[in-house]
Structure formats: structure tokens, C-alpha cells
PDB file of N, CA and C in Angstrom:
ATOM      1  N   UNK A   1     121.418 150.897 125.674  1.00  0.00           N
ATOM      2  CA  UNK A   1     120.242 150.764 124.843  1.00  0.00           C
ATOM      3  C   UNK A   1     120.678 150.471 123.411  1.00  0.00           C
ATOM      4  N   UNK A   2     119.962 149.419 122.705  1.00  0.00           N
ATOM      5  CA  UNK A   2     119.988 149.252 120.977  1.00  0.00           C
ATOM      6  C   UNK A   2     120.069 150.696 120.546  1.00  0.00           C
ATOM      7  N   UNK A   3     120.261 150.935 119.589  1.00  0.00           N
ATOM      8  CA  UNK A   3     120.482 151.971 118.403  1.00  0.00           C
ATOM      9  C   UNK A   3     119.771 151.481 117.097  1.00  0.00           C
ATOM     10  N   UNK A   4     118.797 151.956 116.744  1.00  0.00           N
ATOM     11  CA  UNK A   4     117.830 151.314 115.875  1.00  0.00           C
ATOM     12  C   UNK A   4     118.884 152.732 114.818  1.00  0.00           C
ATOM     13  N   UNK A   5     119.439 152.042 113.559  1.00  0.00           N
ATOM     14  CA  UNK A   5     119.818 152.918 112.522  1.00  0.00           C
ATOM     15  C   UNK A   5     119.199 152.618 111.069  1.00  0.00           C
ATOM     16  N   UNK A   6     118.941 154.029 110.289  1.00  0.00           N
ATOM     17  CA  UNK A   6     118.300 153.645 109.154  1.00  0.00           C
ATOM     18  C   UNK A   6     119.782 153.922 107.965  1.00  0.00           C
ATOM     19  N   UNK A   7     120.455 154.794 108.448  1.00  0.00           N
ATOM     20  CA  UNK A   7     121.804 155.316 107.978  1.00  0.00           C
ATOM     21  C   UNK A   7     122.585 155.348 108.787  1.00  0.00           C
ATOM     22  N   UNK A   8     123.777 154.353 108.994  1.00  0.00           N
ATOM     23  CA  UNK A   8     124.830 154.351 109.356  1.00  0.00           C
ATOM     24  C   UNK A   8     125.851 154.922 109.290  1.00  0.00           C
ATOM     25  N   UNK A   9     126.846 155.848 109.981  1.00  0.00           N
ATOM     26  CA  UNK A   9     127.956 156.206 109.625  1.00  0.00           C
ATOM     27  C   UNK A   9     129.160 155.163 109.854  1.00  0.00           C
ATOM     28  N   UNK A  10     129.177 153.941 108.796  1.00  0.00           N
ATOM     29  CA  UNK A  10     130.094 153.119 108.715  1.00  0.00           C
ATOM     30  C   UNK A  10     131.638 153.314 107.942  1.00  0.00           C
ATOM     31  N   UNK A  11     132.305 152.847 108.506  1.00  0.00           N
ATOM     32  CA  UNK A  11     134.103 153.234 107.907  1.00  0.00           C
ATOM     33  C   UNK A  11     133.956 152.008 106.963  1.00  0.00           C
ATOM     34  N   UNK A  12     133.665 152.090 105.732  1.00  0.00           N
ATOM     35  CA  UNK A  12     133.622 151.536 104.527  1.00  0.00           C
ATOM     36  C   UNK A  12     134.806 150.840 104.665  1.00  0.00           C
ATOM     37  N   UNK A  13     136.372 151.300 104.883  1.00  0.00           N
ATOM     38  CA  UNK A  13     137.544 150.540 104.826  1.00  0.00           C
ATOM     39  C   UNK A  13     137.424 149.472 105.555  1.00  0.00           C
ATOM     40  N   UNK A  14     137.501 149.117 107.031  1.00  0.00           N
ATOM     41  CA  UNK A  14     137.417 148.227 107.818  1.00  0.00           C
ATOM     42  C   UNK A  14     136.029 147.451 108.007  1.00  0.00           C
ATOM     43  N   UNK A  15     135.176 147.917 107.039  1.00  0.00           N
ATOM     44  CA  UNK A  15     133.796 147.098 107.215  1.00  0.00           C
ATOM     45  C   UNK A  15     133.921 145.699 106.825  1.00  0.00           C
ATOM     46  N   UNK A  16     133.322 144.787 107.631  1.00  0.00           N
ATOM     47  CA  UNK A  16     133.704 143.359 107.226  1.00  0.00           C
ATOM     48  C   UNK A  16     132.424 142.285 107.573  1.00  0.00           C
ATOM     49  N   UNK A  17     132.101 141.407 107.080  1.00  0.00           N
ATOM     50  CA  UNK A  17     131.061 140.322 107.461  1.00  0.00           C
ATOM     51  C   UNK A  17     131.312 139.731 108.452  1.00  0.00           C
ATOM     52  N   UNK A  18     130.565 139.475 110.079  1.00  0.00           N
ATOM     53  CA  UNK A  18     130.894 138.255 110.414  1.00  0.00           C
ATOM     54  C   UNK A  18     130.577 136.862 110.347  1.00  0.00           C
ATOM     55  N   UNK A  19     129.328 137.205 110.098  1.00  0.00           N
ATOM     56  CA  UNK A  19     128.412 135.972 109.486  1.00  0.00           C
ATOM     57  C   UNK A  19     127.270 136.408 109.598  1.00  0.00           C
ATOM     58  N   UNK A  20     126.534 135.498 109.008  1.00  0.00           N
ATOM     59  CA  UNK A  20     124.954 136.112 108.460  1.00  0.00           C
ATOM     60  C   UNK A  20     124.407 137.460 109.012  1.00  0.00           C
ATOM     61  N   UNK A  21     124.014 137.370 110.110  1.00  0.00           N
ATOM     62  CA  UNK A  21     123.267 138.671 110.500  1.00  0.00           C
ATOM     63  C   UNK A  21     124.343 140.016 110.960  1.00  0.00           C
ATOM     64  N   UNK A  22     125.845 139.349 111.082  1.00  0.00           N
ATOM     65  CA  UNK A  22     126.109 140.601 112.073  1.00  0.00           C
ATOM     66  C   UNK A  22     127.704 141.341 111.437  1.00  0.00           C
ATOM     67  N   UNK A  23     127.879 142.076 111.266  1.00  0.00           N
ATOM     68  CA  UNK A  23     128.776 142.988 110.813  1.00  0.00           C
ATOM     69  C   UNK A  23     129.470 144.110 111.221  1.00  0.00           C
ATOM     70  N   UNK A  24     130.730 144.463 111.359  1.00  0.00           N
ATOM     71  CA  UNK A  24     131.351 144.865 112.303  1.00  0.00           C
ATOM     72  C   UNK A  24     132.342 145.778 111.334  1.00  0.00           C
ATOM     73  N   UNK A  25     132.559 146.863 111.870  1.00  0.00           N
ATOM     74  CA  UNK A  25     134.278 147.653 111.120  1.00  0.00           C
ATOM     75  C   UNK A  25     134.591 148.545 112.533  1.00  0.00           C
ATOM     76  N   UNK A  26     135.606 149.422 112.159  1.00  0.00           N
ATOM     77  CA  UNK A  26     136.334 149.686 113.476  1.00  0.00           C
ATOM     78  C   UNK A  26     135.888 150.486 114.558  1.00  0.00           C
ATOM     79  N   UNK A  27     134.645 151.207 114.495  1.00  0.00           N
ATOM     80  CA  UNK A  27     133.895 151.467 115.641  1.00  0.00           C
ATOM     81  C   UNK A  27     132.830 150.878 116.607  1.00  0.00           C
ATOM     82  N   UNK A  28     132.161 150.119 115.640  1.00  0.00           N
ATOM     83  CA  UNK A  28     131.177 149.177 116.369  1.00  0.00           C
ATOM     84  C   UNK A  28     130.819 147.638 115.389  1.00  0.00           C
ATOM     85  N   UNK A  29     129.912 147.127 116.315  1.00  0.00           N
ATOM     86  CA  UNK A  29     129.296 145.854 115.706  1.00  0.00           C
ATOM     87  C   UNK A  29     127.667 146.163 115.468  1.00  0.00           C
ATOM     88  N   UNK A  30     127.559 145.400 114.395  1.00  0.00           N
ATOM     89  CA  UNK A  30     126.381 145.759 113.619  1.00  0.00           C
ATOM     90  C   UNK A  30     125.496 144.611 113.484  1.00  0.00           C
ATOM     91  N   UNK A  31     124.231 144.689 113.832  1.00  0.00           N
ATOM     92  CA  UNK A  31     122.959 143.166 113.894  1.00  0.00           C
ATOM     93  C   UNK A  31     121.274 143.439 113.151  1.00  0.00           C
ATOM     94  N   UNK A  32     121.374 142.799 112.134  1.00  0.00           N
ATOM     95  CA  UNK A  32     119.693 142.708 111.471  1.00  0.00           C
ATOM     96  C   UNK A  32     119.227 142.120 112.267  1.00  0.00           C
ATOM     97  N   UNK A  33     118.569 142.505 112.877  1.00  0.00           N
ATOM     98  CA  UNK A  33     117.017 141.145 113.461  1.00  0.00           C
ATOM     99  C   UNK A  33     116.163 141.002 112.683  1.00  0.00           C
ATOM    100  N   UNK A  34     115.539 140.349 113.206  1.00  0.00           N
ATOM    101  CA  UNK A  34     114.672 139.576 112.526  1.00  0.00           C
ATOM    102  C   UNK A  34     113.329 140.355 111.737  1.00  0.00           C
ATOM    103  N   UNK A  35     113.434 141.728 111.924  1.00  0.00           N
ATOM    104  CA  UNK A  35     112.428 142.606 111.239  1.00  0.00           C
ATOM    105  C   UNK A  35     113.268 143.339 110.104  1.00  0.00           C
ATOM    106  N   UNK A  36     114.409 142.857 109.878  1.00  0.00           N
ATOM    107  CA  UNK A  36     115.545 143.701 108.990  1.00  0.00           C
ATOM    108  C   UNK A  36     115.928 144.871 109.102  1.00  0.00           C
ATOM    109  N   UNK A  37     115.880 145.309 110.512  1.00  0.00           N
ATOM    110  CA  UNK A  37     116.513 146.121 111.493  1.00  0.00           C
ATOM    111  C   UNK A  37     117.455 146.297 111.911  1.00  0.00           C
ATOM    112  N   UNK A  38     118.508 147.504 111.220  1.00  0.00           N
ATOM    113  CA  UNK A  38     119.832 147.377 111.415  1.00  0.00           C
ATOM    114  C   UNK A  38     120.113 148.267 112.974  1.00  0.00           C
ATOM    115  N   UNK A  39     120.490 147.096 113.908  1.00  0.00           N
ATOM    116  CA  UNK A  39     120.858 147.513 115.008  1.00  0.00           C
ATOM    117  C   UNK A  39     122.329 147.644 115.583  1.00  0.00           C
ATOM    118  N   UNK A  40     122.478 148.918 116.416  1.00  0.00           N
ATOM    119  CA  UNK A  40     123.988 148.945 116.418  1.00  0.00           C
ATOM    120  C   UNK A  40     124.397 148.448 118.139  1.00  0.00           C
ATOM    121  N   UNK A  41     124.720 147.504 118.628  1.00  0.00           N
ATOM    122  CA  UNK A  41     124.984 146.902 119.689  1.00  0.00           C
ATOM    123  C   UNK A  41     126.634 147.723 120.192  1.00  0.00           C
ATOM    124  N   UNK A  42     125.718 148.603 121.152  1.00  0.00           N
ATOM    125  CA  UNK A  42     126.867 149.778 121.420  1.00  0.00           C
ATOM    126  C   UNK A  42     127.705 149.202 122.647  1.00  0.00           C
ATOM    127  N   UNK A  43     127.866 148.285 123.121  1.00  0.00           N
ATOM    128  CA  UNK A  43     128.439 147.815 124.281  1.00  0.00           C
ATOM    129  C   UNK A  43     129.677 146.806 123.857  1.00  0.00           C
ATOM    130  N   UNK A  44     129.550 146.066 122.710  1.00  0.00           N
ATOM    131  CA  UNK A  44     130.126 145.298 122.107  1.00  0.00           C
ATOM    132  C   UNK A  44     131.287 145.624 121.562  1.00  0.00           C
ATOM    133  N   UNK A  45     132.728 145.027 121.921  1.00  0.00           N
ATOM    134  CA  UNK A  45     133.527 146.003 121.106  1.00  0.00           C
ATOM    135  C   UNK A  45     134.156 144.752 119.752  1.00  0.00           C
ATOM    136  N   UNK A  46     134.144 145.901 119.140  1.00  0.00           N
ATOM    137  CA  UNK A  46     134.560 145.261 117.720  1.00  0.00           C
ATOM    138  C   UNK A  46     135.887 144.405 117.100  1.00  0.00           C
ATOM    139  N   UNK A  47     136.729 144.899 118.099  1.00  0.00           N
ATOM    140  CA  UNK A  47     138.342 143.996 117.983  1.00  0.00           C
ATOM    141  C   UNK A  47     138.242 142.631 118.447  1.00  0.00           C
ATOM    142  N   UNK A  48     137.327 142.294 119.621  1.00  0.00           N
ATOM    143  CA  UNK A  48     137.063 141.332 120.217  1.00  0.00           C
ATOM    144  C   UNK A  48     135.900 140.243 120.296  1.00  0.00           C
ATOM    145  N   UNK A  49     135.163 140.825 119.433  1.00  0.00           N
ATOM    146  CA  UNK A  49     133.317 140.330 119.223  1.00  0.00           C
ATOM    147  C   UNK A  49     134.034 138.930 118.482  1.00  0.00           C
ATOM    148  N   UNK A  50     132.918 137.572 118.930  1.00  0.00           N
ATOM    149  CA  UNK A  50     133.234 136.906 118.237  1.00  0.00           C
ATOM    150  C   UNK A  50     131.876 135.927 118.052  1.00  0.00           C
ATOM    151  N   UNK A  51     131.870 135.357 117.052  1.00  0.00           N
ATOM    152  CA  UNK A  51     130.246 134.808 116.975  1.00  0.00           C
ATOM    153  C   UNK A  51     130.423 133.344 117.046  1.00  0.00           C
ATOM    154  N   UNK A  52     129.691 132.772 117.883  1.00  0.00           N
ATOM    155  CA  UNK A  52     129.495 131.654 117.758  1.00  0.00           C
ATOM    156  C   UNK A  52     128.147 130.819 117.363  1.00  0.00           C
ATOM    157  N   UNK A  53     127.500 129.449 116.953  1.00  0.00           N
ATOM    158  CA  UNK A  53     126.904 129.080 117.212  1.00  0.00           C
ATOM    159  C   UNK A  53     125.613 129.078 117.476  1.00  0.00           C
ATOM    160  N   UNK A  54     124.669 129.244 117.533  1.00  0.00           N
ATOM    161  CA  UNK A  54     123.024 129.693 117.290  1.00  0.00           C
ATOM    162  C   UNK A  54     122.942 130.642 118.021  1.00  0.00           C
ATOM    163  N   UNK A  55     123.852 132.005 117.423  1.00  0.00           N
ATOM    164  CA  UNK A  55     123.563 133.334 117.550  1.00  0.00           C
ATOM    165  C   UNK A  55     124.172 133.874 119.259  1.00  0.00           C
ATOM    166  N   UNK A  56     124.644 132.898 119.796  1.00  0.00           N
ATOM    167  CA  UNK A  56     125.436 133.293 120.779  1.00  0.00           C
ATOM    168  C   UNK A  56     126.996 134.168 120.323  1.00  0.00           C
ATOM    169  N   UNK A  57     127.178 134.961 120.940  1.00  0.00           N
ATOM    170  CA  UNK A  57     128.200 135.783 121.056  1.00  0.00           C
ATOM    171  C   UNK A  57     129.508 136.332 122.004  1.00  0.00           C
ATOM    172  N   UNK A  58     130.734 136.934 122.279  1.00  0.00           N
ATOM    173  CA  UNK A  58     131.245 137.818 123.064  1.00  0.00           C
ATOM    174  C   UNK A  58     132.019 138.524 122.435  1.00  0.00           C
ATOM    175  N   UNK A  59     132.466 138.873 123.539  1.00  0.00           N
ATOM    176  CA  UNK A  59     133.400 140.011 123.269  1.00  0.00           C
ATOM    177  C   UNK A  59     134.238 139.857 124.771  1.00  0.00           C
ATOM    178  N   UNK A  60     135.615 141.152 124.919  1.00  0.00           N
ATOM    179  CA  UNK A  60     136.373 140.964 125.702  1.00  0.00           C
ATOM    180  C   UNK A  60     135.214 141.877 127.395  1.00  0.00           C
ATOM    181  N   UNK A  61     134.107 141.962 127.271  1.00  0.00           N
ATOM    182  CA  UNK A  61     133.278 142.560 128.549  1.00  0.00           C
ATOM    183  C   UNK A  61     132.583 141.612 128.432  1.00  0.00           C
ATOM    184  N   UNK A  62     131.575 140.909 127.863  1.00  0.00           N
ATOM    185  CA  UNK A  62     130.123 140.573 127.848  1.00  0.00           C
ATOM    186  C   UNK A  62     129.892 138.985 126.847  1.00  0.00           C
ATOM    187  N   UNK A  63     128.994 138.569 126.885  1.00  0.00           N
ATOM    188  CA  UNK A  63     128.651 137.335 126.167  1.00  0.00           C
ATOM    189  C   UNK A  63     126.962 137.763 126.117  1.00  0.00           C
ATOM    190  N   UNK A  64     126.534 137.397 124.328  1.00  0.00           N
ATOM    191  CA  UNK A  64     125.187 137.907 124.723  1.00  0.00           C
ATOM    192  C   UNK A  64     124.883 136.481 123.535  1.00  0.00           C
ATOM    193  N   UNK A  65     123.187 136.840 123.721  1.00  0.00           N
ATOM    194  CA  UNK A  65     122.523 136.010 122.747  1.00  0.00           C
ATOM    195  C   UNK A  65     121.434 137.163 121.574  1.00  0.00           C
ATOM    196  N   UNK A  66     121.877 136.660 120.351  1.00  0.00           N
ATOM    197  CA  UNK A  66     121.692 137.594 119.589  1.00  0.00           C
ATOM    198  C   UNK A  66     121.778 138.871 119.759  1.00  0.00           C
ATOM    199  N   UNK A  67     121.120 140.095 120.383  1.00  0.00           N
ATOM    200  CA  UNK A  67     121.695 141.131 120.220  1.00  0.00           C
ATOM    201  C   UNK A  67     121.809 141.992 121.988  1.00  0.00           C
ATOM    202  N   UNK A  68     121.266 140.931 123.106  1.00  0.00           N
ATOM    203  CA  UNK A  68     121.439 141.030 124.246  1.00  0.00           C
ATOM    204  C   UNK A  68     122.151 140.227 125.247  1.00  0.00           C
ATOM    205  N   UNK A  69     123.169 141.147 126.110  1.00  0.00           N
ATOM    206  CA  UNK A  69     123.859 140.719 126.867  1.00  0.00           C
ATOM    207  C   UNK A  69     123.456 139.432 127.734  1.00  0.00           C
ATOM    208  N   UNK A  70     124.046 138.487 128.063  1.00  0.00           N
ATOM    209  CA  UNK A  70     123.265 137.807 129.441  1.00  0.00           C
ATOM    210  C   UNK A  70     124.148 138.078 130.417  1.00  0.00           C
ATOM    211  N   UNK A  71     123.014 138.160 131.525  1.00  0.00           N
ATOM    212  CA  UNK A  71     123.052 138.839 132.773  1.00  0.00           C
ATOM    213  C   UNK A  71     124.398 137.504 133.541  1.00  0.00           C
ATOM    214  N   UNK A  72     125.625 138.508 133.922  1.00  0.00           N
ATOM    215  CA  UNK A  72     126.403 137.594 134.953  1.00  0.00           C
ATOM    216  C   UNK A  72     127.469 136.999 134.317  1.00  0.00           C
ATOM    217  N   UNK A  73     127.523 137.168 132.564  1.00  0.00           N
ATOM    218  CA  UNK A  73     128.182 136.460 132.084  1.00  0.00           C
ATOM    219  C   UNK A  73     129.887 136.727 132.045  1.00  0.00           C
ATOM    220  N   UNK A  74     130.282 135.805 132.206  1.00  0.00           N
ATOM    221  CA  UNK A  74     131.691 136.101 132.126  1.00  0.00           C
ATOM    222  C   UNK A  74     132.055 135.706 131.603  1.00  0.00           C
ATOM    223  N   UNK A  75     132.718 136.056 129.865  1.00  0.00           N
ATOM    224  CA  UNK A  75     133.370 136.342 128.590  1.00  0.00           C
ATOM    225  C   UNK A  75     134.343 134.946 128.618  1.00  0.00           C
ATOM    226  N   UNK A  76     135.320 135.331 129.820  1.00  0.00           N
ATOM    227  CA  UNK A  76     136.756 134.359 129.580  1.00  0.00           C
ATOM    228  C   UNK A  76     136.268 133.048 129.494  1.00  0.00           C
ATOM    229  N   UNK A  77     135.139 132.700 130.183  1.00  0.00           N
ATOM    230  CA  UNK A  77     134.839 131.025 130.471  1.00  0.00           C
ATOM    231  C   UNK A  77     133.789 130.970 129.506  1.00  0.00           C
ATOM    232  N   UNK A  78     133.160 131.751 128.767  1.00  0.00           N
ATOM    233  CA  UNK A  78     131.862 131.250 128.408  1.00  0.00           C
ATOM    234  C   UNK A  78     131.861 130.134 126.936  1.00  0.00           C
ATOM    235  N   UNK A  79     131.163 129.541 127.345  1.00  0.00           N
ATOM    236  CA  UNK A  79     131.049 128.662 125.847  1.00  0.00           C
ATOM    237  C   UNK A  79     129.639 128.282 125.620  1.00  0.00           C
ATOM    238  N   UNK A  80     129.256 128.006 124.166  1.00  0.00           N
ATOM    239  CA  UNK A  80     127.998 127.492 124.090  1.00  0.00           C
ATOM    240  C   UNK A  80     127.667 125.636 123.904  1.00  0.00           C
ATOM    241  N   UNK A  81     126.927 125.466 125.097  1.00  0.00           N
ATOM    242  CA  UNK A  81     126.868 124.012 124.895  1.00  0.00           C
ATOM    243  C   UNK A  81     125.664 123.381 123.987  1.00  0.00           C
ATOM    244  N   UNK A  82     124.778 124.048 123.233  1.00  0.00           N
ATOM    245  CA  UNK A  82     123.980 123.829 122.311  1.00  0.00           C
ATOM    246  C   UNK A  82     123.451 124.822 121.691  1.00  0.00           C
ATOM    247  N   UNK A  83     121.996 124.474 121.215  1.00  0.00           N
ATOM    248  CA  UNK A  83     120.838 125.409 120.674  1.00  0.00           C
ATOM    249  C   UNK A  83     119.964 126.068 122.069  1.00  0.00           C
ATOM    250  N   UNK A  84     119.929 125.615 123.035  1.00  0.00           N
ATOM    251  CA  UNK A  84     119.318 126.188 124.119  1.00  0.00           C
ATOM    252  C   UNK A  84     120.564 126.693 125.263  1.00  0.00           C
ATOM    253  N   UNK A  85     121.548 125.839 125.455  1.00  0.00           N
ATOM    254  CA  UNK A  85     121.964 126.466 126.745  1.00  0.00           C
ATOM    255  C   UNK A  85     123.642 126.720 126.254  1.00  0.00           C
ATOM    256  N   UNK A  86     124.382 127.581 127.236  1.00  0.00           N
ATOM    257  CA  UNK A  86     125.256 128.278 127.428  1.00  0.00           C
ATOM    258  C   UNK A  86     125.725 128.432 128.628  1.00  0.00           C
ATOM    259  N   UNK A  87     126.693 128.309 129.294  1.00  0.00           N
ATOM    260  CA  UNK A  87     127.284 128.436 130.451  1.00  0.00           C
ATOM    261  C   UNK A  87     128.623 129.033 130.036  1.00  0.00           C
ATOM    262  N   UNK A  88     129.297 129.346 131.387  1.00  0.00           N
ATOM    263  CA  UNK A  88     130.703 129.606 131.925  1.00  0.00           C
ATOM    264  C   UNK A  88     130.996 129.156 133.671  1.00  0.00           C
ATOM    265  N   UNK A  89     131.800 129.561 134.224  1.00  0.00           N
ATOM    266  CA  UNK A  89     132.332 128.755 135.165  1.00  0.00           C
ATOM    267  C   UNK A  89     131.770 128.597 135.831  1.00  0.00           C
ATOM    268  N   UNK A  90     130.727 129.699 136.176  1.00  0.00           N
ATOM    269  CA  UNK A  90     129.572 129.438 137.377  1.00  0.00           C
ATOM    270  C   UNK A  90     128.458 129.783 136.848  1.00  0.00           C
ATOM    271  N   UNK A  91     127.677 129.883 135.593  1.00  0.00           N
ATOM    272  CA  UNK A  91     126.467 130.323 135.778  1.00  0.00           C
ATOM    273  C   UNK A  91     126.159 129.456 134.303  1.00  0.00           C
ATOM    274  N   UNK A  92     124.324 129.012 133.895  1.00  0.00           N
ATOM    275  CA  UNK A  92     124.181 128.506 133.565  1.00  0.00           C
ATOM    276  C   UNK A  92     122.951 129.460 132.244  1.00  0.00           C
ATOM    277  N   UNK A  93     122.857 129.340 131.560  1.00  0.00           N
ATOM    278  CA  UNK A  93     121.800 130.312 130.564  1.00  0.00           C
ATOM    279  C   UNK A  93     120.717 128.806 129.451  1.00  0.00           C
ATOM    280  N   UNK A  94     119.588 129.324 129.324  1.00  0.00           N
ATOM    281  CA  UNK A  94     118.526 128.496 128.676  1.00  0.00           C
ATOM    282  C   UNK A  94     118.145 129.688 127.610  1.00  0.00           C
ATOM    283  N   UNK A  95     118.000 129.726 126.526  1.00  0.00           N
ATOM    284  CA  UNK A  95     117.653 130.700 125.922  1.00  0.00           C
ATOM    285  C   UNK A  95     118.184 131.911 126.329  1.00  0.00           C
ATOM    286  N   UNK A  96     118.914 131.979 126.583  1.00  0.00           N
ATOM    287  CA  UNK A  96     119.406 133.344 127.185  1.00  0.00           C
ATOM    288  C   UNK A  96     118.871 133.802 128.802  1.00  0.00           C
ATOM    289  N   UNK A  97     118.403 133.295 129.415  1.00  0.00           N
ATOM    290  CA  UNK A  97     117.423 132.895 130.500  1.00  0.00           C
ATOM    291  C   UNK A  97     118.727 132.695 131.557  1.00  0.00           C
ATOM    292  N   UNK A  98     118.918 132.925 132.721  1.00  0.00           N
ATOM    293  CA  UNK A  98     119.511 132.737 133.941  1.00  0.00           C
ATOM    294  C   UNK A  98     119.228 131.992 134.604  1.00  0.00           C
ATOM    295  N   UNK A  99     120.076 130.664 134.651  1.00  0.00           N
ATOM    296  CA  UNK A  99     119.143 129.314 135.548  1.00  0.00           C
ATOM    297  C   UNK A  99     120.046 129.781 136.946  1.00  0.00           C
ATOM    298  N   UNK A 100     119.282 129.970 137.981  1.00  0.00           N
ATOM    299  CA  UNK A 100     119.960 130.529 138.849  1.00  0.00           C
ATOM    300  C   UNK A 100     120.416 129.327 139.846  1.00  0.00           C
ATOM    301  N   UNK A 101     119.986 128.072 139.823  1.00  0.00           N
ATOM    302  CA  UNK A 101     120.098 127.496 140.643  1.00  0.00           C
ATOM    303  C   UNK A 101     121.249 125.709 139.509  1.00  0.00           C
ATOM    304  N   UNK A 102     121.133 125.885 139.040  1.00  0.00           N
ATOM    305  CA  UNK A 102     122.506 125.099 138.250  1.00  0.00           C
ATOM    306  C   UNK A 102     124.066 126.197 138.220  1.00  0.00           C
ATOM    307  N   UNK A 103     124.715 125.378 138.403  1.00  0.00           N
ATOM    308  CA  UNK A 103     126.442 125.742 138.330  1.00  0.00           C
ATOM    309  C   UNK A 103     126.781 125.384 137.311  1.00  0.00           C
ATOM    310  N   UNK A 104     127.443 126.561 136.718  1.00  0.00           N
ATOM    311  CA  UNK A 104     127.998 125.809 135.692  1.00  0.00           C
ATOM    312  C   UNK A 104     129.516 125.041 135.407  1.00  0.00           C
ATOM    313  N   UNK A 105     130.092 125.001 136.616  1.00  0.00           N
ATOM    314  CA  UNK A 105     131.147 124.065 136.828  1.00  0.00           C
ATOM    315  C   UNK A 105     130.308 122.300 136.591  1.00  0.00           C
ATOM    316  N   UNK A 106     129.745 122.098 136.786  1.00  0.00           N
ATOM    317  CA  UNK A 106     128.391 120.625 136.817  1.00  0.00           C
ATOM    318  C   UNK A 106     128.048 120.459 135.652  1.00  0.00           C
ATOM    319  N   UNK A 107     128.000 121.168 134.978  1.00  0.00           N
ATOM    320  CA  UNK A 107     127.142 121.072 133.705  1.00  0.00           C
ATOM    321  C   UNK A 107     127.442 120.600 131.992  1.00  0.00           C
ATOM    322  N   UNK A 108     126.932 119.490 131.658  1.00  0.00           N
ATOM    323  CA  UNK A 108     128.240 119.411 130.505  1.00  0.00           C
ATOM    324  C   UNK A 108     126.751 118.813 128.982  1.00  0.00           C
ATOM    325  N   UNK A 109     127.645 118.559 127.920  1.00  0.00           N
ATOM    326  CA  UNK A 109     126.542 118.144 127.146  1.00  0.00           C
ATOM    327  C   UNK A 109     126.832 116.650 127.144  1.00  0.00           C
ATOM    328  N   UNK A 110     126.887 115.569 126.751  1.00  0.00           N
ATOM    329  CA  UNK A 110     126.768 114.606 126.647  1.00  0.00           C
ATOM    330  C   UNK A 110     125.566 113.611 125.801  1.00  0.00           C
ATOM    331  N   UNK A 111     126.682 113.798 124.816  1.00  0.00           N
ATOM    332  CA  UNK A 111     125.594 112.924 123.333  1.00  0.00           C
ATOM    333  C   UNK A 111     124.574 113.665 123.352  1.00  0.00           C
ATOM    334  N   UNK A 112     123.289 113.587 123.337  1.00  0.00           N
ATOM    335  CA  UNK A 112     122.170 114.643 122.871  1.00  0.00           C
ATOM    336  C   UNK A 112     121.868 115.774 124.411  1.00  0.00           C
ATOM    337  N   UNK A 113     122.289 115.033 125.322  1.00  0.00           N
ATOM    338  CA  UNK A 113     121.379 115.245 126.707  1.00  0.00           C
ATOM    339  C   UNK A 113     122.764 116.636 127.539  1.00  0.00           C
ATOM    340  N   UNK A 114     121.854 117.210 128.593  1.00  0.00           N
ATOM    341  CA  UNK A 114     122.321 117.944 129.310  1.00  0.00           C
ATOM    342  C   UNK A 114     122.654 117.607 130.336  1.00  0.00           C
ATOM    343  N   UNK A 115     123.427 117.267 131.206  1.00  0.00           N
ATOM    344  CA  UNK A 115     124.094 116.398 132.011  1.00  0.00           C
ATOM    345  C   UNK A 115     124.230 117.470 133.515  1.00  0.00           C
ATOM    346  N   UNK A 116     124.022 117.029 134.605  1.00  0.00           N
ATOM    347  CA  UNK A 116     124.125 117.750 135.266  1.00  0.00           C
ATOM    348  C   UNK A 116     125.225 116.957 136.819  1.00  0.00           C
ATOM    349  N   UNK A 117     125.998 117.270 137.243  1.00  0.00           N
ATOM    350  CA  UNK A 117     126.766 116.592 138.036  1.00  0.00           C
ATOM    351  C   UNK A 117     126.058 116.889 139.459  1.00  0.00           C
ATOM    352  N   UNK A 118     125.195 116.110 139.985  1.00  0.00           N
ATOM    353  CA  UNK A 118     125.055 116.222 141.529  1.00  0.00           C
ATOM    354  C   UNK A 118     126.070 115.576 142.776  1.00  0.00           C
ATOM    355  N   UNK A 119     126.093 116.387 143.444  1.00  0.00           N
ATOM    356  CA  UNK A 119     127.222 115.800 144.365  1.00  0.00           C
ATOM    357  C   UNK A 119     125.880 115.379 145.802  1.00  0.00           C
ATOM    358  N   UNK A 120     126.929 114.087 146.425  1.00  0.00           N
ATOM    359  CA  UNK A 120     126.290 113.593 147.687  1.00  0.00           C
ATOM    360  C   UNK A 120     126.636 114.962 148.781  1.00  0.00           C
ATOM    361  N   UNK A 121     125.591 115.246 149.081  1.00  0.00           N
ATOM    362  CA  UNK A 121     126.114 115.427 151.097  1.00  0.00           C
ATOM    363  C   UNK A 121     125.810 114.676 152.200  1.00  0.00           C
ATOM    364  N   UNK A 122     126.604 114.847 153.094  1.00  0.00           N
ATOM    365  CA  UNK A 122     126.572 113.999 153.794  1.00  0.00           C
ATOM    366  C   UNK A 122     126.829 114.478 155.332  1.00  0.00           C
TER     367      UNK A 122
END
């Protein structure tokens, strides 16, 4: 569960920016939303959190979008292929959304468009 904090017990020494909304020192990672709500994303670990790209995220467990995990994700492969979607080796995300039926081995960006590799059967 979020941790809605109004007072933080932050380690002032290791406190550091990661970029705009989210901030991190050596116990946890730290996220304003959008109501200027300092939330403490307790799953996230802080040696490894890394931000990418329109608010997509990981770490060495999880890959989330803004301050929630997506479901299935697996960290080592994940990358963000735009403003809407995100994949890793097998699974495909729309807003943070679970496209359950795209692979994400298939899936690529290409110039503006989302590209999807269908194979023949036969």
C-alpha cells in the first residue's frame, strides 16, 4: 500500500533528486502526485530505482508507471517504447494497462507508429 506522508523521516545526508516528481535517499523512494502528495512507494528499492521517460520507472523487483507497479512486469527486459506503451520480453502495457493478448517479443516503435509483428500459420 502507498504511504500518504505529511512528515517524513528522511536521512537528510543521502537525500537526492531524481527528477521532477520523485526523490529518493537511503531508505526509500519518494513521489508528489499530482495533488502534492508526498507519497512513499514502499516496494521500490532505492539503490536500484531508476526513472525513465513519461513517468515510467524500475527498480531491481518491479517496473511501475508513476507511482504503481505494472502487473507481470519484469524489470531486466523492460523498456519504455513511448508516451502510452511499455513492454518487456513478453508482455505488453498501454497506460499502464496489461494488453494481454500482444507479446512483447513482436512489438516495436517505428517512426511515429506501433508496430506489431504477426506471424503466418500454417
Amino acid at each position: 500500500m502507498i504511504k500518504k506522508n505529511n512528515r517524513l523521516p528522511l536521512d537528510v545526508k543521502s537525500l537526492e533528486t531524481i527528477s521532477g516528481n520523485y526523490i529518493r535517499d537511503n531508505s526509500g523512494v519518494y513521489f508528489f502526485n499530482i495533488n502534492w502528495t508526498f507519497l512513499t512507494l514502499p516496494w521500490a528499492d532505492p539503490q536500484t530505482f531508476v526513472l525513465y521517460k513519461y513517468n515510467y520507472s524500475k527498480d531491481k523487483n518491479k517496473a511501475y508507471l508513476y507511482e504503481k507497479p505494472l502487473p507481470l512486469a519484469n524489470p531486466a527486459t523492460f523498456e519504455v517504447l513511448d508516451k502510452a506503451y511499455a513492454k518487456d520480453d513478453i508482455h505488453v502495457w498501454r497506460y499502464g494497462e496489461l494488453i494481454s493478448w500482444i507479446n512483447g517479443k513482436k512489438i516495436q516503435i517505428i517512426g511515429r507508429w506501433l508496430c506489431y509483428r504477426w506471424e503466418k500459420s500454417i
